[in-house]
C-alpha atoms as a PDB file:
ATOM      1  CA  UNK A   1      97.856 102.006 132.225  1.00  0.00           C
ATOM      2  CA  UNK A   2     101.587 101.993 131.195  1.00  0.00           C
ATOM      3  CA  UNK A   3     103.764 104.485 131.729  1.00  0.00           C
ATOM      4  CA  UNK A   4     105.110 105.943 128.567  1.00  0.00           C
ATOM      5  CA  UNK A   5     108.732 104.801 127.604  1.00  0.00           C
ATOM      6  CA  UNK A   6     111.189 107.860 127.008  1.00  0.00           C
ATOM      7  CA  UNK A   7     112.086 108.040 123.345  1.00  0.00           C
ATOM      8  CA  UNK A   8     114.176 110.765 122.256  1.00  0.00           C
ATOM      9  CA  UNK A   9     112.697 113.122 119.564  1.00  0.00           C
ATOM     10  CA  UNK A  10     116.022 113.092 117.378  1.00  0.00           C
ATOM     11  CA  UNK A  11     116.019 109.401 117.805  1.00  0.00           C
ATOM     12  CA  UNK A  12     114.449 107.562 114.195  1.00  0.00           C
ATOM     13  CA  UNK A  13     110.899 107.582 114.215  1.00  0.00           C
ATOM     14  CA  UNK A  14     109.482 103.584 115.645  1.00  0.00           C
ATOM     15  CA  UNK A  15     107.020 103.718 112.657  1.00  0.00           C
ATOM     16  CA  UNK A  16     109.761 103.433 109.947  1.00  0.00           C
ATOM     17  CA  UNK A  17     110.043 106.500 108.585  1.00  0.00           C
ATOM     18  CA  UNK A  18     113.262 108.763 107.604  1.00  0.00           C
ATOM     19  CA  UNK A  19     112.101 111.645 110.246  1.00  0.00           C
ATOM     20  CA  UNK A  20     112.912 111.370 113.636  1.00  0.00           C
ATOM     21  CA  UNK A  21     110.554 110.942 116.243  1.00  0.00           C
ATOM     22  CA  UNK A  22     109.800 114.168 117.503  1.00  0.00           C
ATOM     23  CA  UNK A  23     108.703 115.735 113.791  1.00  0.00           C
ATOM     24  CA  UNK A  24     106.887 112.237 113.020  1.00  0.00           C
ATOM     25  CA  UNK A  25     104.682 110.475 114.958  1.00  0.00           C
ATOM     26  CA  UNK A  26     106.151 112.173 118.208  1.00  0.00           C
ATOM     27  CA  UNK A  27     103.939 115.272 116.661  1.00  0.00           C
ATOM     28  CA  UNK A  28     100.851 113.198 117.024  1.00  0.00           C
ATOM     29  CA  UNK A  29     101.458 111.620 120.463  1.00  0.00           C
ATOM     30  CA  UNK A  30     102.026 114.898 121.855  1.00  0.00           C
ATOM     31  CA  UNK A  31      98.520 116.620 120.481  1.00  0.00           C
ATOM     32  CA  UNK A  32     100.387 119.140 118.441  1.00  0.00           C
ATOM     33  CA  UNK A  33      98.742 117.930 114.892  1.00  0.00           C
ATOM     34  CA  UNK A  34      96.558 115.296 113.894  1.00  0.00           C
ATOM     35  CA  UNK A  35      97.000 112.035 111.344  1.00  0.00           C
ATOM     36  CA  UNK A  36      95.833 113.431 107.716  1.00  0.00           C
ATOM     37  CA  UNK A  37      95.644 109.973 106.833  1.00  0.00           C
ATOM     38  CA  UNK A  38      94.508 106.353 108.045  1.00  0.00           C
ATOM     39  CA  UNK A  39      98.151 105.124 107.217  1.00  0.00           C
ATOM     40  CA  UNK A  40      99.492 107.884 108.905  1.00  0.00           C
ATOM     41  CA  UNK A  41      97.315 106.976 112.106  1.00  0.00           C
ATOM     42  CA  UNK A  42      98.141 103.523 111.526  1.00  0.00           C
ATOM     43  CA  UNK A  43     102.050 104.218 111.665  1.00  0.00           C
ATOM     44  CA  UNK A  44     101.776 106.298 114.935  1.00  0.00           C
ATOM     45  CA  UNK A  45      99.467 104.018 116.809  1.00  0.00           C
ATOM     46  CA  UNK A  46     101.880 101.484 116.217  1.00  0.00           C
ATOM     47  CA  UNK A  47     104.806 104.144 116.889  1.00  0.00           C
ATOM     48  CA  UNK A  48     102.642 104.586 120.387  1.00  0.00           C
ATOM     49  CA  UNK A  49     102.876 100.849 120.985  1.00  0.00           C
ATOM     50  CA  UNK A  50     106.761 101.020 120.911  1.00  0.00           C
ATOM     51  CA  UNK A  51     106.985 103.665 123.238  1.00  0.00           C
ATOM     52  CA  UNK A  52     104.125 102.693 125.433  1.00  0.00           C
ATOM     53  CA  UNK A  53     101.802 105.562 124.865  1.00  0.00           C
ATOM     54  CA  UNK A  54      98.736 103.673 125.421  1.00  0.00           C
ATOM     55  CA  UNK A  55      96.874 107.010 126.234  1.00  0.00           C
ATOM     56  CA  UNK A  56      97.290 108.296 122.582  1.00  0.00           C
ATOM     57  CA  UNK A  57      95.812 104.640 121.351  1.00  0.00           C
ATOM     58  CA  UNK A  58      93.011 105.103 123.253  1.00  0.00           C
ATOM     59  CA  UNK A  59      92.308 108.721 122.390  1.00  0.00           C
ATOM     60  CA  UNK A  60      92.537 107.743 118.469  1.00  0.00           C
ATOM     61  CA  UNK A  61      90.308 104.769 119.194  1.00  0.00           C
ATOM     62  CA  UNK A  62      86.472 105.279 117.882  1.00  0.00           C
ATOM     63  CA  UNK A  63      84.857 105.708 120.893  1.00  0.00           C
ATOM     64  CA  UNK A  64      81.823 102.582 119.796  1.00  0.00           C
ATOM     65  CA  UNK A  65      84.997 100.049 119.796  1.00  0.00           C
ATOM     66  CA  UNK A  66      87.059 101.847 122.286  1.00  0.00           C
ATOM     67  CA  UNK A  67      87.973  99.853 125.293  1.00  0.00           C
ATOM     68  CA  UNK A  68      87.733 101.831 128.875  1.00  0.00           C
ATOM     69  CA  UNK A  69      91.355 100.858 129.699  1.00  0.00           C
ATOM     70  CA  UNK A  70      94.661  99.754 127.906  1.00  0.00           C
ATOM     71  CA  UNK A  71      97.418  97.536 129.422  1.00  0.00           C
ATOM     72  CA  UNK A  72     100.614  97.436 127.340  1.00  0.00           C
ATOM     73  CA  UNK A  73     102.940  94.445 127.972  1.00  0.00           C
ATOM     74  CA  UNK A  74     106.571  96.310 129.012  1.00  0.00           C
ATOM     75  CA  UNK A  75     107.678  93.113 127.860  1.00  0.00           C
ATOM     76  CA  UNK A  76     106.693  93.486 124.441  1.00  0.00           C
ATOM     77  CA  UNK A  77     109.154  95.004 122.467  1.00  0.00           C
ATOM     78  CA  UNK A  78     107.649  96.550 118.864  1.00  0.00           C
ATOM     79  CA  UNK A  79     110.873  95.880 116.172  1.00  0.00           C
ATOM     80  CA  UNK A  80     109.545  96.872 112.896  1.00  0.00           C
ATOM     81  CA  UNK A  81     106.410  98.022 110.761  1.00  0.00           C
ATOM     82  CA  UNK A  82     105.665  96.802 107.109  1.00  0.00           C
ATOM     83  CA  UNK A  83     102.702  98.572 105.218  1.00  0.00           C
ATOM     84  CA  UNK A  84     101.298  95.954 103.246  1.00  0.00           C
ATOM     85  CA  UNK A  85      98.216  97.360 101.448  1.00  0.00           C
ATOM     86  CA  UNK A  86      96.280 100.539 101.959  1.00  0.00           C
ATOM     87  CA  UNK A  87      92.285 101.762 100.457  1.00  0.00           C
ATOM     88  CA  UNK A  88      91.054 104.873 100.525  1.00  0.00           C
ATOM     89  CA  UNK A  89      92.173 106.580 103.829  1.00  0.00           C
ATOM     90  CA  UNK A  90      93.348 110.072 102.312  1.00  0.00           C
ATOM     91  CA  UNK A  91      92.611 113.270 103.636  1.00  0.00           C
ATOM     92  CA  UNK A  92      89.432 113.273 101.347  1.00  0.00           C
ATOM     93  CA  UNK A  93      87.824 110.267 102.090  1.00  0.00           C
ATOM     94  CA  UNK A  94      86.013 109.116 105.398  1.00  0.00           C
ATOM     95  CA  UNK A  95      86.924 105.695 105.598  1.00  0.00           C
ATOM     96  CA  UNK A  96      89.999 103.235 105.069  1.00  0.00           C
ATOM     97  CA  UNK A  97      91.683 100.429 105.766  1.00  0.00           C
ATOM     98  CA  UNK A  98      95.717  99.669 106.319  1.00  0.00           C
ATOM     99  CA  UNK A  99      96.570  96.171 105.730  1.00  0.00           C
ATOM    100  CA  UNK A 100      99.775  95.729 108.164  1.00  0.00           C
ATOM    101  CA  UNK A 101     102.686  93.279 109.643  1.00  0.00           C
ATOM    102  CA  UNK A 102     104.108  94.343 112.603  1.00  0.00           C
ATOM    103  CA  UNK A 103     107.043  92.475 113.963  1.00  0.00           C
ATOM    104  CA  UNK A 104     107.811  92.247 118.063  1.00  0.00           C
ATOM    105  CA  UNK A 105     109.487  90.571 120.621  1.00  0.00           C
ATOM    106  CA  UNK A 106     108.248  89.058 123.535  1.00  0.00           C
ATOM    107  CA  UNK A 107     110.277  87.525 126.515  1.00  0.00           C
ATOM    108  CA  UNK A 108     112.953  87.060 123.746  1.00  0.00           C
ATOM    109  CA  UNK A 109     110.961  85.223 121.029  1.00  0.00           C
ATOM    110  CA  UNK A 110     109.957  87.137 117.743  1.00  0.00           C
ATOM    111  CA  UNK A 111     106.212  87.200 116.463  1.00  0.00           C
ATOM    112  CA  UNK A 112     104.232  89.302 114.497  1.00  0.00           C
ATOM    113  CA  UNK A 113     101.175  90.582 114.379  1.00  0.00           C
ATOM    114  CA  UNK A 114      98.905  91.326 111.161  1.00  0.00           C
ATOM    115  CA  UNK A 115      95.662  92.633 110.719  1.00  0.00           C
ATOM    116  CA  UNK A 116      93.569  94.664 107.983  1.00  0.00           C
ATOM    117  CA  UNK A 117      92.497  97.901 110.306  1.00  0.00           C
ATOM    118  CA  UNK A 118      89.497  99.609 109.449  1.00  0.00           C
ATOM    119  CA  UNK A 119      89.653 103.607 110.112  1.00  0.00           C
ATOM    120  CA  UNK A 120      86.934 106.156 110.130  1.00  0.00           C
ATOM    121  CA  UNK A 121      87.109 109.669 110.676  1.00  0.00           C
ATOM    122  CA  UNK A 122      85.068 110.585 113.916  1.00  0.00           C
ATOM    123  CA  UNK A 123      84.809 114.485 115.012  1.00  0.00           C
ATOM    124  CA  UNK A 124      86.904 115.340 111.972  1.00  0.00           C
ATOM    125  CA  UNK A 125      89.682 113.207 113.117  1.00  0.00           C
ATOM    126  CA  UNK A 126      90.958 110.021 112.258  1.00  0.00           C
ATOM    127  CA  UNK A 127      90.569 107.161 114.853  1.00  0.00           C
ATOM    128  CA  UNK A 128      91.025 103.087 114.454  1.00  0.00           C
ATOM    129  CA  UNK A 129      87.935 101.371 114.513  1.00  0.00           C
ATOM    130  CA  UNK A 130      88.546  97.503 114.768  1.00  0.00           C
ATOM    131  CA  UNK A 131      90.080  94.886 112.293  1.00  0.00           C
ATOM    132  CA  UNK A 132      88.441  94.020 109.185  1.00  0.00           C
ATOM    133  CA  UNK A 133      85.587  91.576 109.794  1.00  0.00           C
ATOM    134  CA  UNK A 134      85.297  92.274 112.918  1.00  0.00           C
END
């Protein structure tokens, strides 16, 4: 599994927002509070692909999807989150998806990623489930 990539706490959060790290997503890495909403999760498991925390995307995986281990490419570099569409998700509902494009860099040439992510809560929590029809 990879090692975790120092990212300071003042530093601006990876997931886009105004807050620095350690009162944004650096909050949910760390185990201090949990995502109140599927965007929110969605922000800080991308946040956690950034600084290499594959540990937290595994523990806000559903465990029925869940892989048993995570490799994160160091090489990857994560440059920028757009939210593109989000349903349902709030702290009232049970379900949700987060329509997303996440922009990277890999060995120097830029991609992106997107994906409609499903979310369910599991245990009371929040956790990704898989990418819609899947």
């Amino acid at each position: 599994m990879s090692r975790t990539r120092h990212h300071p706490a003042a530093a601006p959060c990876p997931c886009g927002s105004a807050t620095g790290y350690g009162r944004c997503c650096g909050r949910l890495h760390s185990g201090a509070t949990d995502a109140a909403t599927a965007e929110q999760l969605m922000r800080s498991r991308y946040a956690a692909c950034a600084v290499g925390d594959a540990g937290y995307l595994l523990r806000t995986w559903h465990p029925r999807t869940r892989p048993r281990r995570l490799d994160l490419d160091p090489g990857t570099r994560w440059l920028r989150l757009e939210i593109l569409a989000t349903g349902d998700g709030s702290p009232f509902h049970t379900e949700g998806t987060v329509s997303f494009r996440a922009v990277y860099s890999d060995d120097g040439r830029e991609g992106e990623l997107r994906e409609d992510s499903r979310f369910v809560r599991h245990d009371g929590a929040w956790t990704y489930l898989d990418a819609a029809g899947h």
